[in-house]
N, C-alpha and C. Protein backbone atom coordinates (compact mmCIF):
# COMPACT_ATOMS: atom_id res chain seq x y z
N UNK A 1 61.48 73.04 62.21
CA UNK A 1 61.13 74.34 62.74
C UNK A 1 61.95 75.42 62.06
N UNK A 2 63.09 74.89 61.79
CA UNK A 2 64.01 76.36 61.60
C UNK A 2 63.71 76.60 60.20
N UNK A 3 63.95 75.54 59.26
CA UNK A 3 63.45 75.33 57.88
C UNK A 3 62.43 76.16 57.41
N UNK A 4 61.62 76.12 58.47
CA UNK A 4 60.04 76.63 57.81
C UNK A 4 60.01 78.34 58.32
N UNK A 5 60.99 78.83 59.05
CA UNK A 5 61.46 80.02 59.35
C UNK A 5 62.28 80.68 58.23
N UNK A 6 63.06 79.52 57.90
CA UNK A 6 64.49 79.63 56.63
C UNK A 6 63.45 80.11 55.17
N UNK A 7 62.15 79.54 55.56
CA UNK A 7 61.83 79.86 54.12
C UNK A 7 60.81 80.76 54.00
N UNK A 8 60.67 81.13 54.98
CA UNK A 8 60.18 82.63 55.36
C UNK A 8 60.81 83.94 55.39
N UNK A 9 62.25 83.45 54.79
CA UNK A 9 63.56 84.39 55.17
C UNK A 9 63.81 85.26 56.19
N UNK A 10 63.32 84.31 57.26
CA UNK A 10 64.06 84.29 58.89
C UNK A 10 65.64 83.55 58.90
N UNK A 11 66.29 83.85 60.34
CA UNK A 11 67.00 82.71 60.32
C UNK A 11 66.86 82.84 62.11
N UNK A 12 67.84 81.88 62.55
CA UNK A 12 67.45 81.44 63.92
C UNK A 12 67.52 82.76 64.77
N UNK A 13 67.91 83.73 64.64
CA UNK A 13 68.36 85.07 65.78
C UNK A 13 66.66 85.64 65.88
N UNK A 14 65.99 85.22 64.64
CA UNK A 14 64.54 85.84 64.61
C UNK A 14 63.60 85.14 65.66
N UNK A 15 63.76 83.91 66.27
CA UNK A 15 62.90 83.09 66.62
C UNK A 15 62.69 83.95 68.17
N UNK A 16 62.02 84.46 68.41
CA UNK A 16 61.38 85.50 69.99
C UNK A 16 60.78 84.50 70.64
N UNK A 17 60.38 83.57 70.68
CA UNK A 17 59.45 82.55 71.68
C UNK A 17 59.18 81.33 70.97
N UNK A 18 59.69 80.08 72.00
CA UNK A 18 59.59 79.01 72.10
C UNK A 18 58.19 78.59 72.99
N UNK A 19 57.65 77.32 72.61
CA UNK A 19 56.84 76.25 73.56
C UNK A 19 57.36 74.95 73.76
N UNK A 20 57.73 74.66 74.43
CA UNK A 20 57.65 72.97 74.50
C UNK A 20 56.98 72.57 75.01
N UNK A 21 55.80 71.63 74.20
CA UNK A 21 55.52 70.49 74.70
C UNK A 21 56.09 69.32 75.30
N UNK A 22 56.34 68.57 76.44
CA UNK A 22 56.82 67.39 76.86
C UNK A 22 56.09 66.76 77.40
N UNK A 23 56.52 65.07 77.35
CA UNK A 23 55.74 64.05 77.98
C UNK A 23 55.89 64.16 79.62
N UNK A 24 57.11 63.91 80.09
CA UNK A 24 57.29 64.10 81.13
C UNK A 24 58.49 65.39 82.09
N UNK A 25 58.03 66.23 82.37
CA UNK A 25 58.47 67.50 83.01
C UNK A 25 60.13 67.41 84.07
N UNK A 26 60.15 65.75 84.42
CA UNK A 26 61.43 65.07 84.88
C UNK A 26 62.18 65.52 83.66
N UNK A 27 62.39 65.61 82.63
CA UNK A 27 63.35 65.71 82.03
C UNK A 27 63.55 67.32 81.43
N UNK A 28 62.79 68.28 82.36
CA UNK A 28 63.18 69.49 81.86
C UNK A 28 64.76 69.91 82.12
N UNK A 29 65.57 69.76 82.42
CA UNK A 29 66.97 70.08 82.88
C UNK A 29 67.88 69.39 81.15
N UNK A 30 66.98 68.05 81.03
CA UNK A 30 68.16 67.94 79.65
C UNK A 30 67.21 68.71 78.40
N UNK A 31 66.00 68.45 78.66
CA UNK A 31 65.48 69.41 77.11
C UNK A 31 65.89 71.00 77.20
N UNK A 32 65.91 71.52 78.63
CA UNK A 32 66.54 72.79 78.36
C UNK A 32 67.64 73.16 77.85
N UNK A 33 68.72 72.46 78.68
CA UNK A 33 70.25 72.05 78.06
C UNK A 33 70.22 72.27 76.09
N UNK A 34 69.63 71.08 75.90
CA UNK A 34 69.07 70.97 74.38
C UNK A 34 69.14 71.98 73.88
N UNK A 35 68.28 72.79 74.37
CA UNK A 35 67.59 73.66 73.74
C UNK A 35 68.38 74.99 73.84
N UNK A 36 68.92 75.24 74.62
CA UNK A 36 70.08 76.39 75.17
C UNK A 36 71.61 76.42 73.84
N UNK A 37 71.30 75.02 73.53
CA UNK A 37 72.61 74.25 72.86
C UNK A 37 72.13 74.64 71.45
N UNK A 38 70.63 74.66 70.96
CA UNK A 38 70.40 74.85 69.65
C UNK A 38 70.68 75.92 69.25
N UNK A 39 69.74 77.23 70.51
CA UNK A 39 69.77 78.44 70.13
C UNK A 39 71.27 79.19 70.38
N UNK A 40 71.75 78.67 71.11
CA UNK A 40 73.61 79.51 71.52
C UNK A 40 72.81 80.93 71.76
N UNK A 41 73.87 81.81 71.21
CA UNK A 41 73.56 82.99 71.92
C UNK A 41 71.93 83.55 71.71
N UNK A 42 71.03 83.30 71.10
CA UNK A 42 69.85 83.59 71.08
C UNK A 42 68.58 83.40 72.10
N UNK A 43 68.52 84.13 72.94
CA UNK A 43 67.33 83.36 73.76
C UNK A 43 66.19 84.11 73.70
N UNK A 44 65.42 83.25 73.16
CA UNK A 44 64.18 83.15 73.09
C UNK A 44 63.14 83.50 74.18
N UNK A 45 62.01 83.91 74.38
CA UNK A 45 61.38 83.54 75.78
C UNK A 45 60.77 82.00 75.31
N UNK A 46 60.81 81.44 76.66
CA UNK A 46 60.34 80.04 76.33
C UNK A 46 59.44 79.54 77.50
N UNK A 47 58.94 78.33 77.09
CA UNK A 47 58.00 78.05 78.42
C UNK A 47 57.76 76.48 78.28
N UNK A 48 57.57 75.49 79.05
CA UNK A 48 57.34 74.24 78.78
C UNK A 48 55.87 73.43 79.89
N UNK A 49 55.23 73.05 78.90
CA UNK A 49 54.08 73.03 79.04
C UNK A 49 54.40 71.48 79.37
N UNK A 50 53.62 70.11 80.03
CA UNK A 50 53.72 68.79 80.14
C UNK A 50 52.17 68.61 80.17
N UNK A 51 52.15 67.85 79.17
CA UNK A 51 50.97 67.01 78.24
C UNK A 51 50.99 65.51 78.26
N UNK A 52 49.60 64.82 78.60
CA UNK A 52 49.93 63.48 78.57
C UNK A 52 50.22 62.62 77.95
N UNK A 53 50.62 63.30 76.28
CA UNK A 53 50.94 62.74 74.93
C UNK A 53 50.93 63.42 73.94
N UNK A 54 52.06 63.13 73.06
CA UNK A 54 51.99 63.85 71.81
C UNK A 54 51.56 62.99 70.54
N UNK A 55 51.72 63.44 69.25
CA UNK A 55 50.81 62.91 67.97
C UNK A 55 51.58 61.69 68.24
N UNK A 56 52.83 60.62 68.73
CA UNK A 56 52.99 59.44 68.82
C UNK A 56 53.42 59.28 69.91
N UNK A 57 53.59 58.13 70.21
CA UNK A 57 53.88 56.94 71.42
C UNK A 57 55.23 57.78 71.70
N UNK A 58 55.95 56.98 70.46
CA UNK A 58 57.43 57.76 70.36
C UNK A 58 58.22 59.03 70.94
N UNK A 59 57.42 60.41 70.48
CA UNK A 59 57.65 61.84 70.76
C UNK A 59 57.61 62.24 72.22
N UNK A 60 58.61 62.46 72.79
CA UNK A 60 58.46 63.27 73.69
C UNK A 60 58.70 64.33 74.27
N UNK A 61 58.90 64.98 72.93
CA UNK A 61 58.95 66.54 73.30
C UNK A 61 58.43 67.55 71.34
N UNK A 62 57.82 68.25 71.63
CA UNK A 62 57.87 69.07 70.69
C UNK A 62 57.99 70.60 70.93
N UNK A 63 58.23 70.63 70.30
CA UNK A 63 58.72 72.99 70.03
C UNK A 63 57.87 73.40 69.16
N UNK A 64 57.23 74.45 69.27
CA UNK A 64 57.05 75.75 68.65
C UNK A 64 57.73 77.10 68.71
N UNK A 65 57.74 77.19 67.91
CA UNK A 65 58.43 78.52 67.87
C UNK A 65 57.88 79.58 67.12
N UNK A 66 57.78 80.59 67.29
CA UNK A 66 57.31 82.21 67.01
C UNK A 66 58.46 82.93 66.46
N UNK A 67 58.57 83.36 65.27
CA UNK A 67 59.81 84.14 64.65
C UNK A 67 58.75 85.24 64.49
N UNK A 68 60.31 86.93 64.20
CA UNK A 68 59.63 87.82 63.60
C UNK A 68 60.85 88.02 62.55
N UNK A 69 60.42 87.83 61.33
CA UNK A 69 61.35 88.25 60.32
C UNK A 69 60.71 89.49 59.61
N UNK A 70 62.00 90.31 59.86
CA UNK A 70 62.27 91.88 58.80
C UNK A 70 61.56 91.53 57.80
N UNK A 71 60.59 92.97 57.17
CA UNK A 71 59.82 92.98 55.90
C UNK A 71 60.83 92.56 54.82
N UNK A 72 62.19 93.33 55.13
CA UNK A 72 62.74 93.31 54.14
C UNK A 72 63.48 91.75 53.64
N UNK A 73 63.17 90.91 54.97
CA UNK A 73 64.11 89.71 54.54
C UNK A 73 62.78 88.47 53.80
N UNK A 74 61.68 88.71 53.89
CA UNK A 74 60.85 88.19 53.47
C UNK A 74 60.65 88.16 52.00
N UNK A 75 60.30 86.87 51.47
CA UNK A 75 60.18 86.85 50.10
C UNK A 75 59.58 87.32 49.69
N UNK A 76 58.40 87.96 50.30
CA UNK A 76 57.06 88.59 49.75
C UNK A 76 57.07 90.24 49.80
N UNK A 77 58.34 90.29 50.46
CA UNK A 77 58.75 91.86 50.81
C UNK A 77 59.55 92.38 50.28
């Protein structure tokens, strides 16, 4: 996620809104934690959605995220 922000020449303070997807909604207290822990002082608006599966067995949680990066920090800008 952040990577594909990084190469947009964002960096994490840009990211304005999160989604999480999760398998099961019992564990919103540690994915928030998580997630509180990634962004540190940045908060995002966020929201967590519970779905009865993601693209594997495995996954049980995914993020989206919404950045707005400055014209000027953009490669194309």
């Amino acid at each position: 996620m952040i990577e594909a922000i990084e190469e947009a020449g964002g960096r994490r303070e840009h990211v304005v809104r999160t989604r999480m997807y999760v398998t099961d909604t019992d564990d919103w207290e540690t994915i928030g934690t998580v997630h509180g822990e990634f962004f540190g002082d940045v908060r995002p608006a966020s929201s967590m959605v519970e779905v009865s599966s993601l693209i594997g067995p495995e996954y049980v949680v995914e993020i989206e995220a919404e950045a707005v990066v400055p014209a000027a920090r953009r490669p194309d800008g």
